[in-house]
Protein backbone atom coordinates (compact mmCIF):
# COMPACT_ATOMS: atom_id res chain seq x y z
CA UNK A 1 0.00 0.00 0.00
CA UNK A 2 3.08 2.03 0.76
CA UNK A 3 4.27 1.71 -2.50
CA UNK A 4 1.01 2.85 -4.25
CA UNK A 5 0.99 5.93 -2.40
CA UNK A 6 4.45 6.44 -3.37
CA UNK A 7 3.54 6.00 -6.99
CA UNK A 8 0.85 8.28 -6.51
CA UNK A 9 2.94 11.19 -5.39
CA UNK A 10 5.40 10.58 -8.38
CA UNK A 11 2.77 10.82 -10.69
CA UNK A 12 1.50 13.84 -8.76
CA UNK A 13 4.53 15.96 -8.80
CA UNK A 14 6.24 14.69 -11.62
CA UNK A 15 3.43 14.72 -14.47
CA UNK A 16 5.44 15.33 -17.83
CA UNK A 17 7.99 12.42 -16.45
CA UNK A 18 5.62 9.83 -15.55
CA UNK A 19 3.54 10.70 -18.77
CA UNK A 20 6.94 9.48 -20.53
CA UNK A 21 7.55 6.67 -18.56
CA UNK A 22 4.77 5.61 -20.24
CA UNK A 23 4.05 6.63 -23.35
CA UNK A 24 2.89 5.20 -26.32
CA UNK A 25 5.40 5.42 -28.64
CA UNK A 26 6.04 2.38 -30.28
CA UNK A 27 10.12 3.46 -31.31
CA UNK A 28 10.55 4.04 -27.08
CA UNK A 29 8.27 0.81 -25.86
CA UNK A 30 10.09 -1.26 -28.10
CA UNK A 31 13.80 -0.42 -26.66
CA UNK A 32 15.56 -2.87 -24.47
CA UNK A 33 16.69 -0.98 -22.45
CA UNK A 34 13.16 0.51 -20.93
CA UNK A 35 11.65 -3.07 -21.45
CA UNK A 36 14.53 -3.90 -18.93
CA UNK A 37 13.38 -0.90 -16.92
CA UNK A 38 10.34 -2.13 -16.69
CA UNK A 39 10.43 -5.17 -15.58
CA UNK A 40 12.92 -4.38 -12.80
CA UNK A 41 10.54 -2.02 -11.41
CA UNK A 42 7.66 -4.29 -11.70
CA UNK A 43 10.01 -7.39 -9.94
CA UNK A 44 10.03 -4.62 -7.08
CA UNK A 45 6.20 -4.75 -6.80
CA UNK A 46 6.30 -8.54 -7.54
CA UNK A 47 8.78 -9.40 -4.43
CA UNK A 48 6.68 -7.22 -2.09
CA UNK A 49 3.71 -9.06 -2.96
CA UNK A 50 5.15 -12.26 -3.05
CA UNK A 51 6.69 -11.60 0.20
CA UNK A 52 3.44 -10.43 1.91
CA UNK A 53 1.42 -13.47 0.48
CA UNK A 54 4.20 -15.59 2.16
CA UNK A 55 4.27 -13.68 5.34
CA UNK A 56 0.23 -13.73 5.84
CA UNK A 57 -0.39 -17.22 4.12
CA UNK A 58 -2.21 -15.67 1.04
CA UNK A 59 -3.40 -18.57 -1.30
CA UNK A 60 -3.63 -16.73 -4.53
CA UNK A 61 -1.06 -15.65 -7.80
CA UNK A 62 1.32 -13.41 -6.57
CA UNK A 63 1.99 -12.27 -10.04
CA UNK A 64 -1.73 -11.72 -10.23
CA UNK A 65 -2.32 -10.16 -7.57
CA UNK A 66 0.53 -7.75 -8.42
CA UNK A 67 -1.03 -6.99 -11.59
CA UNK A 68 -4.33 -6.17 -10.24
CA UNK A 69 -2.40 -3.61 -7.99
CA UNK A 70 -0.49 -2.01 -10.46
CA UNK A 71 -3.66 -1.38 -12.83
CA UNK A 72 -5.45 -0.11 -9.32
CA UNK A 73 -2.60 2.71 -8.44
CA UNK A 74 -1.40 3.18 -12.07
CA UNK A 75 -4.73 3.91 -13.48
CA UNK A 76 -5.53 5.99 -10.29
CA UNK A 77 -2.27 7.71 -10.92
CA UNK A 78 -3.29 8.47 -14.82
CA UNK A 79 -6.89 9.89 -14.00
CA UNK A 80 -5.31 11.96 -10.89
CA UNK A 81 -3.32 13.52 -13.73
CA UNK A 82 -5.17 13.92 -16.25
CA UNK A 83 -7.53 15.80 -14.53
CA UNK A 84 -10.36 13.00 -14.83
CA UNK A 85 -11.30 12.66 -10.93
CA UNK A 86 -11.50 16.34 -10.67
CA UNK A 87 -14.29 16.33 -13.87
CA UNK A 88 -16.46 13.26 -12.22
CA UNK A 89 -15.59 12.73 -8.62
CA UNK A 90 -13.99 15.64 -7.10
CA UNK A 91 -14.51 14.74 -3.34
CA UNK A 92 -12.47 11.79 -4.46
CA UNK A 93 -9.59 10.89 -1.93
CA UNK A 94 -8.07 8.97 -4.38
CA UNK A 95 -5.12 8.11 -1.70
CA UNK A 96 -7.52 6.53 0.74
CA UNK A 97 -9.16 4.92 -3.02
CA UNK A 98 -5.96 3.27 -3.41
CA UNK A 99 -5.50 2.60 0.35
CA UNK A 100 -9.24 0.76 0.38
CA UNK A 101 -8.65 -1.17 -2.79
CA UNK A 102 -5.37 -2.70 -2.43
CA UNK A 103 -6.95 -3.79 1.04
CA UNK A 104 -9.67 -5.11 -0.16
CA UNK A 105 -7.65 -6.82 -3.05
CA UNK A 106 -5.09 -8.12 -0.46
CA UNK A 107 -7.31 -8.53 2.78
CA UNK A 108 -9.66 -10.86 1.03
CA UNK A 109 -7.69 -13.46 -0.89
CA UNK A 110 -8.06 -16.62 0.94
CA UNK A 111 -5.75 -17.83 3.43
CA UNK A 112 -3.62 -21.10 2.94
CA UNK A 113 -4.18 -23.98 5.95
C-alpha cells in the first residue's frame, strides 16, 4: 500500500515524467533498455507481494495479484493527472481509493491452511 501511495505522489509531482515513462510510442516501448526498466521495477512490486502473500499465508497468484495492484494505483495515478477525478468525482480521496482497494484486493484473498 506504501508503495502505491508512493507511486501516486510521483505521478502527482512529476506529471510530464511519468507521462513518458509511459508513453505510447512504439520506437521508445520497443527499446531494451526501458523493457529492462520495466520489468525491474515491476520485480520490485512482484517481491513485495510475493513476500506479503508468504508472510500472511495468502493462497492466490502473486503475479496476479501484483497486476491487479499495479492497474489499481497506475490507473488511479493516470486519472489523478489527467484531470479525470476532478471532472467526475472531485470529493475523491483517491489516496484513501488506493489505500481501500489494495486492502480489499489483499485482505480478502483466501488464506492457505
Amino acid at each position: 500500500m506504501a508503495v502505491g501511495q508512493v507511486y501516486l505522489a510521483f505521478a502527482i509531482q512529476e506529471p510530464a515524467l511519468f507521462r513518458m515513462m509511459f508513453s505510447q510510442k512504439p520506437n521508445l516501448s520497443e527499446k531494451d533498455i526501458v523493457t529492462a526498466q520495466g520489468r525491474a521495477c515491476f520485480g520490485y512490486v512482484l517481491q513485495e507481494v510475493i513476500d506479503y502473500c508468504a508472510f500472511h499465508r495468502v493462497a492466490g497468484d502473486a503475479m496476479m495479484i501484483a497486476v491487479q495492484l499495479w492497474t489499481l494505483v497506475h490507473g488511479a495515478a493516470s486519472l489523478t493527472i489527467d484531470g479525470d477525478y476532478a471532472k467526475v468525482a472531485p470529493e475523491l480521496s483517491v489516496s484513501t481509493m488506493i489505500q481501500e482497494g489494495a486492502q480489499k484486493l489483499l485482505f480478502l484473498l483466501p488464506m492457505r491452511e
